[in-house]
N, C-alpha and C. Protein backbone atom coordinates (compact mmCIF):
# COMPACT_ATOMS: atom_id res chain seq x y z
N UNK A 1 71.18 25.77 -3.21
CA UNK A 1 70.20 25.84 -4.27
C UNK A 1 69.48 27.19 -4.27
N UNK A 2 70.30 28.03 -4.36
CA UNK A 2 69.77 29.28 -4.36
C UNK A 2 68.90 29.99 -5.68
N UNK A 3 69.75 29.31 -6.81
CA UNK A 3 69.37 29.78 -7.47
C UNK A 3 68.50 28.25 -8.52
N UNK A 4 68.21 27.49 -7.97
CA UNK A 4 67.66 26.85 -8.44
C UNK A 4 66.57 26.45 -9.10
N UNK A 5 65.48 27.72 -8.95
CA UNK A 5 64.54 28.01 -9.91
C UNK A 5 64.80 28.55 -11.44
N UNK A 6 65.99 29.68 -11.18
CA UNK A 6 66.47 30.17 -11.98
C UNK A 6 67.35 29.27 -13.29
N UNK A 7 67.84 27.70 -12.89
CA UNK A 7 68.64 27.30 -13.16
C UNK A 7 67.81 26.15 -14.03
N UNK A 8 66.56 25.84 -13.45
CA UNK A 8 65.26 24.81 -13.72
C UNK A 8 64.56 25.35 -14.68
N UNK A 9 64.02 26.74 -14.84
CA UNK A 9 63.61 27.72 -15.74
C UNK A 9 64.59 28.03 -17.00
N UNK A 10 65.42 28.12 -16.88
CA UNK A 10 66.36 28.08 -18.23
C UNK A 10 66.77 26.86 -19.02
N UNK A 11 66.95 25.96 -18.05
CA UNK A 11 66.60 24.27 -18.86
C UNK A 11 65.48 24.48 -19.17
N UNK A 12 64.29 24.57 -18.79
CA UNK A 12 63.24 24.50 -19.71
C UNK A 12 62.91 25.29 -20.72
N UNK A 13 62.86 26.02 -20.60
CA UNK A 13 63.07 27.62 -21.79
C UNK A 13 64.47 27.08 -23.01
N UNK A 14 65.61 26.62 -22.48
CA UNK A 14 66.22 26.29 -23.40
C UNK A 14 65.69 24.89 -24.41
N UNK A 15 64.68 23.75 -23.51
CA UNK A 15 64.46 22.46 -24.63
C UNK A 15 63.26 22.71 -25.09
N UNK A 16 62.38 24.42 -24.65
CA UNK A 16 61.15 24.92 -25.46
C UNK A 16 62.04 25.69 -27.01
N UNK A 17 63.26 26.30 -26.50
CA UNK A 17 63.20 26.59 -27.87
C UNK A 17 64.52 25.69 -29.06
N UNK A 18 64.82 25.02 -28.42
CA UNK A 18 65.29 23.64 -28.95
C UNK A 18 64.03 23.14 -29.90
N UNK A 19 63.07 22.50 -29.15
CA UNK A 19 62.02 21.99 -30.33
C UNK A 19 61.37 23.47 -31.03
N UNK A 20 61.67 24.59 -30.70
CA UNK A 20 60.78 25.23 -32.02
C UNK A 20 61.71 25.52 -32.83
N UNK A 21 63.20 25.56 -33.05
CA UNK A 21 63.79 25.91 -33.70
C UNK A 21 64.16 24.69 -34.24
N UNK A 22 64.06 23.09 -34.15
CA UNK A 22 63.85 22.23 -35.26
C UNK A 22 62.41 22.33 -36.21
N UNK A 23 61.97 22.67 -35.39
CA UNK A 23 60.02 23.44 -36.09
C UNK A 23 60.40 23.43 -37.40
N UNK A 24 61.04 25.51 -37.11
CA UNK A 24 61.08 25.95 -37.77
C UNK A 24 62.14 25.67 -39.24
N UNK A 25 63.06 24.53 -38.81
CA UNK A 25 64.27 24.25 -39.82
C UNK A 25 63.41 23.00 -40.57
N UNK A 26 62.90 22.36 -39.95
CA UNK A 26 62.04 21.00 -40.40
C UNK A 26 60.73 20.85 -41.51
N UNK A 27 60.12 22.17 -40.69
CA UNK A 27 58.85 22.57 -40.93
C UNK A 27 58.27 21.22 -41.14
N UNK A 28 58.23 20.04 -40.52
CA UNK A 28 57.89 19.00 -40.51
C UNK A 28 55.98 19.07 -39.24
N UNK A 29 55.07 18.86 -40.03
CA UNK A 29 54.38 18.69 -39.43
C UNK A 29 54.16 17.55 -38.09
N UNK A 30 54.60 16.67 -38.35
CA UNK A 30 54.80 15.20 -38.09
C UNK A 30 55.18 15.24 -36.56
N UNK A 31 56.27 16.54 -36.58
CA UNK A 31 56.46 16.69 -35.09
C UNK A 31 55.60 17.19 -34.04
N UNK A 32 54.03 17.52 -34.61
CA UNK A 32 53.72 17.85 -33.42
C UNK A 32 52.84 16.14 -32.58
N UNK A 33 52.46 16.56 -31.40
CA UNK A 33 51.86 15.68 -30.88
C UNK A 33 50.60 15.10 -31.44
N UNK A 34 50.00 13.73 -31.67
CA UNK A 34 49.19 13.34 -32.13
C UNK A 34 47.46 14.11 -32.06
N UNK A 35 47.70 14.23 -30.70
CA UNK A 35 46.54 14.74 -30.46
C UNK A 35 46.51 16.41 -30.88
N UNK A 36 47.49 16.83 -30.94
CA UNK A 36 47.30 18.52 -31.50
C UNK A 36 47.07 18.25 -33.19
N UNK A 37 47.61 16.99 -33.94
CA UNK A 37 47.32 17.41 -35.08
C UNK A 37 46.14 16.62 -35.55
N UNK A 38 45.51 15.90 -34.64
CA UNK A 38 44.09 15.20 -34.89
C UNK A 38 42.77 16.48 -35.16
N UNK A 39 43.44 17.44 -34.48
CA UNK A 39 42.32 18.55 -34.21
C UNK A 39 42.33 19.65 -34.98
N UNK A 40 43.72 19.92 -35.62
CA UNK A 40 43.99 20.90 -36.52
C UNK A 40 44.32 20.29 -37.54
N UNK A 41 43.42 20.48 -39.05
CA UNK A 41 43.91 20.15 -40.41
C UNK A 41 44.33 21.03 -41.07
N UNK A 42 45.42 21.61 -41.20
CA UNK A 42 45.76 22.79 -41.77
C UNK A 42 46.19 22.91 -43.40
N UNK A 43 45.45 23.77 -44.51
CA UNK A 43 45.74 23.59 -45.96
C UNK A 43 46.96 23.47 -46.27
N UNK A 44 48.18 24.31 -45.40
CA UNK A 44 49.43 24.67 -45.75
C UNK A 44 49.91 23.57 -44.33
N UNK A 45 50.42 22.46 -44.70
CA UNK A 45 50.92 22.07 -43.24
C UNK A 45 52.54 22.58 -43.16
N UNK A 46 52.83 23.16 -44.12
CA UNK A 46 54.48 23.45 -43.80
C UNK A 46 54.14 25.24 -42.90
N UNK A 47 53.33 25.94 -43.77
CA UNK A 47 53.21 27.42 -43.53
C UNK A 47 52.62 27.22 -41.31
N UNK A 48 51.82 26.56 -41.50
CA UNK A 48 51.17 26.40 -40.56
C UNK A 48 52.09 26.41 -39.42
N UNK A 49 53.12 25.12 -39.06
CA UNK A 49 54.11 24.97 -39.04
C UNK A 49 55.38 25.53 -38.37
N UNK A 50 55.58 26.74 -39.59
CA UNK A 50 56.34 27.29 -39.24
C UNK A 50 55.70 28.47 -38.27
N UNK A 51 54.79 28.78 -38.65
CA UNK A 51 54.20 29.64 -37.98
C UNK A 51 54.02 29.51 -36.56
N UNK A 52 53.78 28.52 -36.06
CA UNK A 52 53.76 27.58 -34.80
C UNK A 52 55.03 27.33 -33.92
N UNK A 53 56.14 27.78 -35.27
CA UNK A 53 57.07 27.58 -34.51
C UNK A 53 57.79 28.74 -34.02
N UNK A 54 57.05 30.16 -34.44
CA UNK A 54 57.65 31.04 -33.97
C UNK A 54 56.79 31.40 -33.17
N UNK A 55 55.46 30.92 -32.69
CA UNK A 55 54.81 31.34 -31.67
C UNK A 55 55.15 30.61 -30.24
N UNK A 56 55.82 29.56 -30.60
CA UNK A 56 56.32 28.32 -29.39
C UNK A 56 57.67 29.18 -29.21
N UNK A 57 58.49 29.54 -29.78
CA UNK A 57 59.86 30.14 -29.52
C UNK A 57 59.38 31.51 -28.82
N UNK A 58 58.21 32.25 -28.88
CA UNK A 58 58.21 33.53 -28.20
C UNK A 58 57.62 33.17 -26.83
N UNK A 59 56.73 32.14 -26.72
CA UNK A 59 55.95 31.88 -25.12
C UNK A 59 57.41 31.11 -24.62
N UNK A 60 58.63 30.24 -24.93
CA UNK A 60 59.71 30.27 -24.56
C UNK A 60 60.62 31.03 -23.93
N UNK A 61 60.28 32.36 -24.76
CA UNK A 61 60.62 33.42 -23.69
C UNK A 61 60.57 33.95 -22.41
N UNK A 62 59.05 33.13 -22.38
CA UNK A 62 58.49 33.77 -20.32
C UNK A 62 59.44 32.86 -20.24
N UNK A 63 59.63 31.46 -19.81
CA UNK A 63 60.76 31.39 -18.70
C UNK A 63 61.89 31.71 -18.70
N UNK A 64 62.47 32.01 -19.53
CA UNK A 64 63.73 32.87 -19.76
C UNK A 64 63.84 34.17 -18.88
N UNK A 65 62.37 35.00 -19.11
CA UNK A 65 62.62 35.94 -18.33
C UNK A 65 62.34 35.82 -17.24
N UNK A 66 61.18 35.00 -16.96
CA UNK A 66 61.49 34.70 -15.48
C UNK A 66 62.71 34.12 -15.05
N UNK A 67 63.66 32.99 -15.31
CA UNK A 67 64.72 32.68 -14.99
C UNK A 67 65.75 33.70 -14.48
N UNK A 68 65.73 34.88 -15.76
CA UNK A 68 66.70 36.23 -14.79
C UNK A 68 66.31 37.26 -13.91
N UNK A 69 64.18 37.08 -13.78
CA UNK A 69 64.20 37.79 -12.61
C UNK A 69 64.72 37.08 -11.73
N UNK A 70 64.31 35.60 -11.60
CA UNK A 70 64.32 35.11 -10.52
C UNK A 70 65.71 35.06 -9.88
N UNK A 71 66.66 35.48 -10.54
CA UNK A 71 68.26 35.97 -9.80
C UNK A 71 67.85 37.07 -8.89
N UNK A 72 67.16 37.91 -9.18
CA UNK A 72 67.17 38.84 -8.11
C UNK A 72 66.08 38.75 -7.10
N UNK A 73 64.73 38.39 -7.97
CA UNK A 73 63.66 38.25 -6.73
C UNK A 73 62.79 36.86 -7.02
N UNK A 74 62.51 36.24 -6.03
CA UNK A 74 61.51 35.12 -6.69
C UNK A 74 60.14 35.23 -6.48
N UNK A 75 59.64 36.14 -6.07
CA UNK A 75 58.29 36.64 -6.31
C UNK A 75 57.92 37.67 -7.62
N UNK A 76 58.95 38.46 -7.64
CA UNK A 76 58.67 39.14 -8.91
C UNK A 76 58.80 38.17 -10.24
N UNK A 77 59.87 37.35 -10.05
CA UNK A 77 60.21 35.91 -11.37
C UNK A 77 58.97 34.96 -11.68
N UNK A 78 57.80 34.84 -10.43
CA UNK A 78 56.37 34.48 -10.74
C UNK A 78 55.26 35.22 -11.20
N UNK A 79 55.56 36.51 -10.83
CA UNK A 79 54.73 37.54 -11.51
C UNK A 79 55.48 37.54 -12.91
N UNK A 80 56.59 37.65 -12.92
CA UNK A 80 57.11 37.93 -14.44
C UNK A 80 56.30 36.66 -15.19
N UNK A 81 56.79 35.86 -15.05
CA UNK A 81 56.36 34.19 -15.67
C UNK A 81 54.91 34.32 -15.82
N UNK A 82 53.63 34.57 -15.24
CA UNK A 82 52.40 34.79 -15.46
C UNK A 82 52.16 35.57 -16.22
N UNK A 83 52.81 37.24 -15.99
CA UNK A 83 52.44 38.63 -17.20
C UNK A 83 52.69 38.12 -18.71
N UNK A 84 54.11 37.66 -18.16
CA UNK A 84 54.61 37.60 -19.93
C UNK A 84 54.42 36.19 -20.77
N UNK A 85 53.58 35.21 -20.10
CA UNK A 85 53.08 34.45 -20.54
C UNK A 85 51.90 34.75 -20.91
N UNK A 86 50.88 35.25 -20.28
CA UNK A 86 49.80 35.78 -20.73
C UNK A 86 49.81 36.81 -21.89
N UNK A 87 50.70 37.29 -22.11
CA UNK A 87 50.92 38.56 -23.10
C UNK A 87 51.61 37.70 -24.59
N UNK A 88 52.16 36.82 -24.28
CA UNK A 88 53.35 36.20 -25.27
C UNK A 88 52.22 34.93 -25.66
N UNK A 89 51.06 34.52 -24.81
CA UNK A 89 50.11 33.41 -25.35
C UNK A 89 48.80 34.35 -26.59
N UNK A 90 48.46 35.69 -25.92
CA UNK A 90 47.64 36.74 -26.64
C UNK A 90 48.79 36.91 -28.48
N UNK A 91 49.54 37.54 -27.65
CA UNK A 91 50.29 37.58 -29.34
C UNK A 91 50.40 36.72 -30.11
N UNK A 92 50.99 35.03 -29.49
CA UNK A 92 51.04 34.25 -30.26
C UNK A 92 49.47 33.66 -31.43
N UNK A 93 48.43 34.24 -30.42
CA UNK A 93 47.18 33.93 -31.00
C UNK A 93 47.16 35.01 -32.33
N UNK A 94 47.38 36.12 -32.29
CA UNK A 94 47.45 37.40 -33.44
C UNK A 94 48.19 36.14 -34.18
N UNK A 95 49.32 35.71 -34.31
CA UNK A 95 50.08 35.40 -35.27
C UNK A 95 49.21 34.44 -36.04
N UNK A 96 48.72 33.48 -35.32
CA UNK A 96 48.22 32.21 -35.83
C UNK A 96 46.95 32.48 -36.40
N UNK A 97 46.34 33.58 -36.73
CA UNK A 97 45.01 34.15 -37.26
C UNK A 97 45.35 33.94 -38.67
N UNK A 98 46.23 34.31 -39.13
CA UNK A 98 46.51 34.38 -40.54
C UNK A 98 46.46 33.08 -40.98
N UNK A 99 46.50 32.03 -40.54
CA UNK A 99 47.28 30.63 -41.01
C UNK A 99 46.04 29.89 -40.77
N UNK A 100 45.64 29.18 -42.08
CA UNK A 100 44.90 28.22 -42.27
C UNK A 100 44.86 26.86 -42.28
């Protein structure tokens, strides 16, 4: 199990962007969790939506990239996973400014 972080991290990264890329084909509000859409009423629930779903497909990305540091190092693959989550949660917030 050497590479078994690496292997755990890409299953997950792959069924994060599994559900945003029905998101984005669906644009079905319906799919999110009860409690996320109790709290957000959004004017456009399709725009909203989609929008959501390309911010869920980019924080999908940290484990991805952590998954291929973690082939080479698994301390740098936790630093990776923290930076670029933190950076990929900041952007995703820019995106979602626009959307009402």
């Amino acid at each position: 199990m050497e590479y078994g972080y690496s292997i755990l991290m890409g299953i997950f990264s792959a069924a994060i962007l599994i559900y945003a890329g029905l998101m984005a084909l669906t644009k079905d509000y319906e799919m999110l969790p009860v409690r996320a859409r109790q709290s957000v009423k959004p004017e456009d629930p399709k725009k909203y939506t989609a929008q959501l779903s390309k911010v869920i497909a980019l924080v999908a990305a940290s484990p991805a990239l952590s998954a291929l540091t973690g082939l080479w190092n698994m301390i740098a693959a936790v630093v990776v996973l923290i930076v670029t989550m933190i950076v990929f949660i900041w952007i995703g917030v820019r995106i979602m400014r626009d959307v009402k």
